[in-house]
N, C-alpha and C. Protein backbone atom coordinates (compact mmCIF):
# COMPACT_ATOMS: atom_id res chain seq x y z
N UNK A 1 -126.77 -191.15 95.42
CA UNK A 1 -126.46 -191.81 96.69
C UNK A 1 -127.74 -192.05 97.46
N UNK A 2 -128.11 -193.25 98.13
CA UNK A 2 -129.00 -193.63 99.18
C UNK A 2 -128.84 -192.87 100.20
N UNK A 3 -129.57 -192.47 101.09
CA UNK A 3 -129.81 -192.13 102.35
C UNK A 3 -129.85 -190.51 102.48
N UNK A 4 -129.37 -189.82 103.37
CA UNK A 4 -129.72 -188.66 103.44
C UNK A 4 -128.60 -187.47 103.05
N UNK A 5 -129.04 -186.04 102.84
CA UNK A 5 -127.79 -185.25 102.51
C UNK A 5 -127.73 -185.39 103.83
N UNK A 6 -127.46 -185.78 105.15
CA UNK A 6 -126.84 -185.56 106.24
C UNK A 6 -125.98 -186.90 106.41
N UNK A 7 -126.12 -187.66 105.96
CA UNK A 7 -125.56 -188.93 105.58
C UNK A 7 -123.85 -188.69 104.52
N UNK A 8 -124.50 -188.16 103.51
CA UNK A 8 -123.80 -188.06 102.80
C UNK A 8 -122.81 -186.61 102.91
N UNK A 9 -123.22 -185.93 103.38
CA UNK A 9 -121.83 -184.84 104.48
C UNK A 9 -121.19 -184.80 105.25
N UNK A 10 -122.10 -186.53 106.35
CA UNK A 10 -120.65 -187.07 107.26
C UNK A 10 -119.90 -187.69 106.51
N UNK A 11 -120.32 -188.52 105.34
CA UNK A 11 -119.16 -189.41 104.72
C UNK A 11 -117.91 -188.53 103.90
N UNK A 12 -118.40 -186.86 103.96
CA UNK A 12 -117.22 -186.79 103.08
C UNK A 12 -116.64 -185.44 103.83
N UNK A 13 -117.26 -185.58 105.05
CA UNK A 13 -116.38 -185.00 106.04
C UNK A 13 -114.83 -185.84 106.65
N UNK A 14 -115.51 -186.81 106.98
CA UNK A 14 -115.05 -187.93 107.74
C UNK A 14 -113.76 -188.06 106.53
N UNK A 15 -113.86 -188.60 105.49
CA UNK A 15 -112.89 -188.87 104.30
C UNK A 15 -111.82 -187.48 104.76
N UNK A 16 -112.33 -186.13 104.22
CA UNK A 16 -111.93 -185.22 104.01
C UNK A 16 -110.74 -184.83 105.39
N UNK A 17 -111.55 -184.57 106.51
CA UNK A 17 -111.10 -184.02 107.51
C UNK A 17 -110.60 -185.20 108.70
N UNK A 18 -111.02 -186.10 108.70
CA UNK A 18 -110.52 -186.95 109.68
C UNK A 18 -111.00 -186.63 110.86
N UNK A 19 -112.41 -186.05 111.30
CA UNK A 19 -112.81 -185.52 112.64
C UNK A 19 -112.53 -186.54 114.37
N UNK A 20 -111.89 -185.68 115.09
CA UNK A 20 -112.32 -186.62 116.14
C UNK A 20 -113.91 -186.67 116.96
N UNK A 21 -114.84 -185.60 116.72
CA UNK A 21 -116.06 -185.34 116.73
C UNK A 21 -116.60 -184.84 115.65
N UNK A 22 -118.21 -185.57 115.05
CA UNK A 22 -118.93 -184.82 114.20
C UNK A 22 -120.17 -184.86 114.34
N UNK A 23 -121.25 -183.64 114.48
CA UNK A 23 -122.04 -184.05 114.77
C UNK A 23 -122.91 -182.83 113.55
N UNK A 24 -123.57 -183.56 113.31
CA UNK A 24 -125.02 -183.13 112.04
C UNK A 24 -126.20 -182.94 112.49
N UNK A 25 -126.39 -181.18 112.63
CA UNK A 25 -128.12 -181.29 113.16
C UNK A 25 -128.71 -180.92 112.09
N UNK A 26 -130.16 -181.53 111.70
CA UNK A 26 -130.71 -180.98 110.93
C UNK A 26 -131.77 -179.81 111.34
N UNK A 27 -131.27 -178.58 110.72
CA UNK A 27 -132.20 -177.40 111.67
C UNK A 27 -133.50 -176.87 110.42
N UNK A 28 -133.75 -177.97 108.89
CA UNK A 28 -134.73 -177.60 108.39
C UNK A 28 -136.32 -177.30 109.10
N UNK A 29 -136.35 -177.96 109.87
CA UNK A 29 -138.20 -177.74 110.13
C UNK A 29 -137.93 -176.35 111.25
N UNK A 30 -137.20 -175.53 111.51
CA UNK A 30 -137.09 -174.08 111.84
C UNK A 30 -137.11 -173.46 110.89
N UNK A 31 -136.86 -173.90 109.85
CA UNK A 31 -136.99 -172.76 108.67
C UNK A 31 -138.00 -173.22 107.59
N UNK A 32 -138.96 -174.07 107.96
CA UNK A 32 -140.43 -174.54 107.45
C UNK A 32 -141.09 -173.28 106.73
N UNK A 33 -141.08 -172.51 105.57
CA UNK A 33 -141.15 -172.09 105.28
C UNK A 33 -141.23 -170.78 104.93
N UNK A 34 -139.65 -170.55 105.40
CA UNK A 34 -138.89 -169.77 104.77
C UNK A 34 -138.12 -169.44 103.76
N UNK A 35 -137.27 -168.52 103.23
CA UNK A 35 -136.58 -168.40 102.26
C UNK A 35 -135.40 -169.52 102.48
N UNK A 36 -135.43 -170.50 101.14
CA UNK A 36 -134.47 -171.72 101.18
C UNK A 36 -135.08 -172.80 101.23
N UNK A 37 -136.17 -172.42 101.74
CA UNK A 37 -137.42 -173.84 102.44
C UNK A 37 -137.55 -174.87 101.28
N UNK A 38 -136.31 -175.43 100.49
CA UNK A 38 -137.48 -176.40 98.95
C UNK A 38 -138.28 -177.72 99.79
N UNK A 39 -138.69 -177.69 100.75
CA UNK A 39 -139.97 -178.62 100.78
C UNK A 39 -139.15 -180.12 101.32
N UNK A 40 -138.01 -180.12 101.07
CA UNK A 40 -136.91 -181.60 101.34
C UNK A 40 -136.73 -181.84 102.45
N UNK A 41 -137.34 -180.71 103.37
CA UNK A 41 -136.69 -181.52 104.79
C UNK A 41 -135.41 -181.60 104.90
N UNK A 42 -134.31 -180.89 103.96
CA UNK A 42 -133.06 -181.20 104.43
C UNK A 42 -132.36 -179.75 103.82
N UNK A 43 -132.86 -178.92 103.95
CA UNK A 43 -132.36 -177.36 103.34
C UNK A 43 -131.30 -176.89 103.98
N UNK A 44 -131.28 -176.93 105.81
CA UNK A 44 -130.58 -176.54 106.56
C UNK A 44 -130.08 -177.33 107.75
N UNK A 45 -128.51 -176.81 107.72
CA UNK A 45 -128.21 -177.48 108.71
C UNK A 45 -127.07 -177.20 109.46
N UNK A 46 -126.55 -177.08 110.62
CA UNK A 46 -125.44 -176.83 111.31
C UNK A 46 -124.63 -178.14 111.98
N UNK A 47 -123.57 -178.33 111.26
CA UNK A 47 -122.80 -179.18 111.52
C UNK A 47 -120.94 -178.12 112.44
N UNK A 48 -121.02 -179.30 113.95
CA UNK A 48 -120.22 -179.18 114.82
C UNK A 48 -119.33 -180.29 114.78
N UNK A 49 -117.76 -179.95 114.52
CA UNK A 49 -117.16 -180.88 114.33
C UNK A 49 -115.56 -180.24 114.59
N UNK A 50 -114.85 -181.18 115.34
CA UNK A 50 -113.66 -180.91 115.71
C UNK A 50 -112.30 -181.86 114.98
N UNK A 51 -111.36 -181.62 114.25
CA UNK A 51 -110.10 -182.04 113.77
C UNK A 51 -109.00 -181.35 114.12
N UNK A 52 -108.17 -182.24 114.01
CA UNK A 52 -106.60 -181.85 114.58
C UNK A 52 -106.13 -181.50 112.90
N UNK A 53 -106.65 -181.36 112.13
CA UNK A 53 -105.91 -180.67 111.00
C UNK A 53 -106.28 -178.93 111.10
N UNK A 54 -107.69 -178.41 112.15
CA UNK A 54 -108.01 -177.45 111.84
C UNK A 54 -106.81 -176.31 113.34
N UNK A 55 -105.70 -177.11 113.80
CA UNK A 55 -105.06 -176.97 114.68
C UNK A 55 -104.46 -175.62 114.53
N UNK A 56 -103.87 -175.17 113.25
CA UNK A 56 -103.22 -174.06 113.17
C UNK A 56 -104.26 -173.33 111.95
N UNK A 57 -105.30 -173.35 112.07
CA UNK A 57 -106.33 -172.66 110.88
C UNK A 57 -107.11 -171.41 111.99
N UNK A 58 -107.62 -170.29 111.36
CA UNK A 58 -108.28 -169.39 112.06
C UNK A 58 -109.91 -170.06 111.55
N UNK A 59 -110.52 -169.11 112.26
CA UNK A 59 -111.54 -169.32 111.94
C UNK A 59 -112.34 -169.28 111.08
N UNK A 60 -111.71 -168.66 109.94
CA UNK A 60 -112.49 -168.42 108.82
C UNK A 60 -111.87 -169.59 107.84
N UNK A 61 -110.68 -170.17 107.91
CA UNK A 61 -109.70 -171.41 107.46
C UNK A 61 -110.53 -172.49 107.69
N UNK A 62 -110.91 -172.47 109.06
CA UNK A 62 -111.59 -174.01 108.91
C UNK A 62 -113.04 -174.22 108.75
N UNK A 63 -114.18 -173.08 108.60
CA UNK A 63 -115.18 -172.62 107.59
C UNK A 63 -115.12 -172.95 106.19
N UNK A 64 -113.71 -172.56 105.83
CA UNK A 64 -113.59 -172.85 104.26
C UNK A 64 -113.48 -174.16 104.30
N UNK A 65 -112.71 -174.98 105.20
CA UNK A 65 -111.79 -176.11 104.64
C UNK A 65 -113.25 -176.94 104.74
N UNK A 66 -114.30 -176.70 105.44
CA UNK A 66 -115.64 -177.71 105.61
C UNK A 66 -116.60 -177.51 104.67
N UNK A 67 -116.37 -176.39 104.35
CA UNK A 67 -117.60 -176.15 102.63
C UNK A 67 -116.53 -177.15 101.51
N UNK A 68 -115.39 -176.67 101.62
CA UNK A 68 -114.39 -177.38 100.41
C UNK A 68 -115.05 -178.84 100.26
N UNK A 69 -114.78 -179.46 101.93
CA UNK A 69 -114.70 -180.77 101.80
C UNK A 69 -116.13 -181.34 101.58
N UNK A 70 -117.50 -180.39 101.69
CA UNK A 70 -118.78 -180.59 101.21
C UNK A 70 -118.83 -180.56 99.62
N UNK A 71 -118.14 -179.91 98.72
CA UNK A 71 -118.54 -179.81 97.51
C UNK A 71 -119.78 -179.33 97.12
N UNK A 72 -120.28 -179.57 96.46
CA UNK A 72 -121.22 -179.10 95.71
C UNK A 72 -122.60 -179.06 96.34
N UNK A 73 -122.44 -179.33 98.15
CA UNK A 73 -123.67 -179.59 98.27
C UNK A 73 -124.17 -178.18 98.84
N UNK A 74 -123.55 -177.82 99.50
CA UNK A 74 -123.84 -176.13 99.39
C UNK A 74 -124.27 -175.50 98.61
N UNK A 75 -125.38 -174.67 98.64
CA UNK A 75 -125.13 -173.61 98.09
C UNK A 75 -126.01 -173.97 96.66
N UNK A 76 -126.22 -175.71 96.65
CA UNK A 76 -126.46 -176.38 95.04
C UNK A 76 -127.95 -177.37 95.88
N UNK A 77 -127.86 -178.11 96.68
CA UNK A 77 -128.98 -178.98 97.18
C UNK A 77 -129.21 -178.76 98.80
N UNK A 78 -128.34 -177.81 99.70
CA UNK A 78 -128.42 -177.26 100.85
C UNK A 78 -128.44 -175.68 100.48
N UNK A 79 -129.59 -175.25 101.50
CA UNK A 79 -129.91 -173.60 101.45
C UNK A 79 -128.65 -172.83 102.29
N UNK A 80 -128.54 -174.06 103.41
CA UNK A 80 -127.65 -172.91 104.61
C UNK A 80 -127.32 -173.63 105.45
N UNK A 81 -125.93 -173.55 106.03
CA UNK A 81 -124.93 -174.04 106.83
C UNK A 81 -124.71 -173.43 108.13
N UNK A 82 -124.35 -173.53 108.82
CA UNK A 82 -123.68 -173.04 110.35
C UNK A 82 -122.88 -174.20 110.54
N UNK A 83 -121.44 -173.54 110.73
CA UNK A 83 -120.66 -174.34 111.10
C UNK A 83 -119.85 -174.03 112.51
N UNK A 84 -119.30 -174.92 113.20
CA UNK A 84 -118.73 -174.40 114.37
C UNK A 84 -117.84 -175.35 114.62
N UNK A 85 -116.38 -174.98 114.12
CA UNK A 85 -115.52 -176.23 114.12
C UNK A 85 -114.00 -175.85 114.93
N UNK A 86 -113.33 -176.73 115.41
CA UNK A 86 -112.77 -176.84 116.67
C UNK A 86 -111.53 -177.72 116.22
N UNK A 87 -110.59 -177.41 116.98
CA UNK A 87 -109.21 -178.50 116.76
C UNK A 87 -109.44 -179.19 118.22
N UNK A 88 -108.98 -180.19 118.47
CA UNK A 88 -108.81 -180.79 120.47
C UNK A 88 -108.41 -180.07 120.89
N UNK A 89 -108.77 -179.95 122.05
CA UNK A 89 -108.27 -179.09 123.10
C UNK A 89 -106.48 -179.71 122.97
């Protein structure tokens, strides 16, 4: 795929979850060489994002349901995640 892994984790958020907010920070150049650091500029990142599917999920439910809907990029071409996800008020 063209463009960025932050690119390509909104598109399969967005598919996945249907967010009414998503927002993608990239927090690699804080962890500029540290453990995880491969040099990509795109190791780490904390994505904030709110869906009305995560309405009746606890908190550890809709953690999972956002790695699920990442696939393989965890854990495989991203070092580390923070997530902080929300149903609407």
């Amino acid at each position: 795929m063209n463009g960025t892994v932050a690119d390509e984790m909104r598109g399969l958020l967005e598919q996945a979850l249907a967010p009414t907010a998503l927002e993608i920070i990239n927090d690699s150049a804080q962890h500029s060489g540290h453990s995880g650091d491969d040099g990509s500029g795109e190791s780490h990142f904390t994505i904030v994002i709110e869906a009305p599917t995560f309405a009746d999920m606890n908190r550890l439910a809709r953690q999972r349901a956002v790695i699920a809907a990442l696939g393989d990029i965890v854990g495989q071409r991203v070092h580390a995640v923070a997530i902080r996800a929300s149903a609407p008020a």
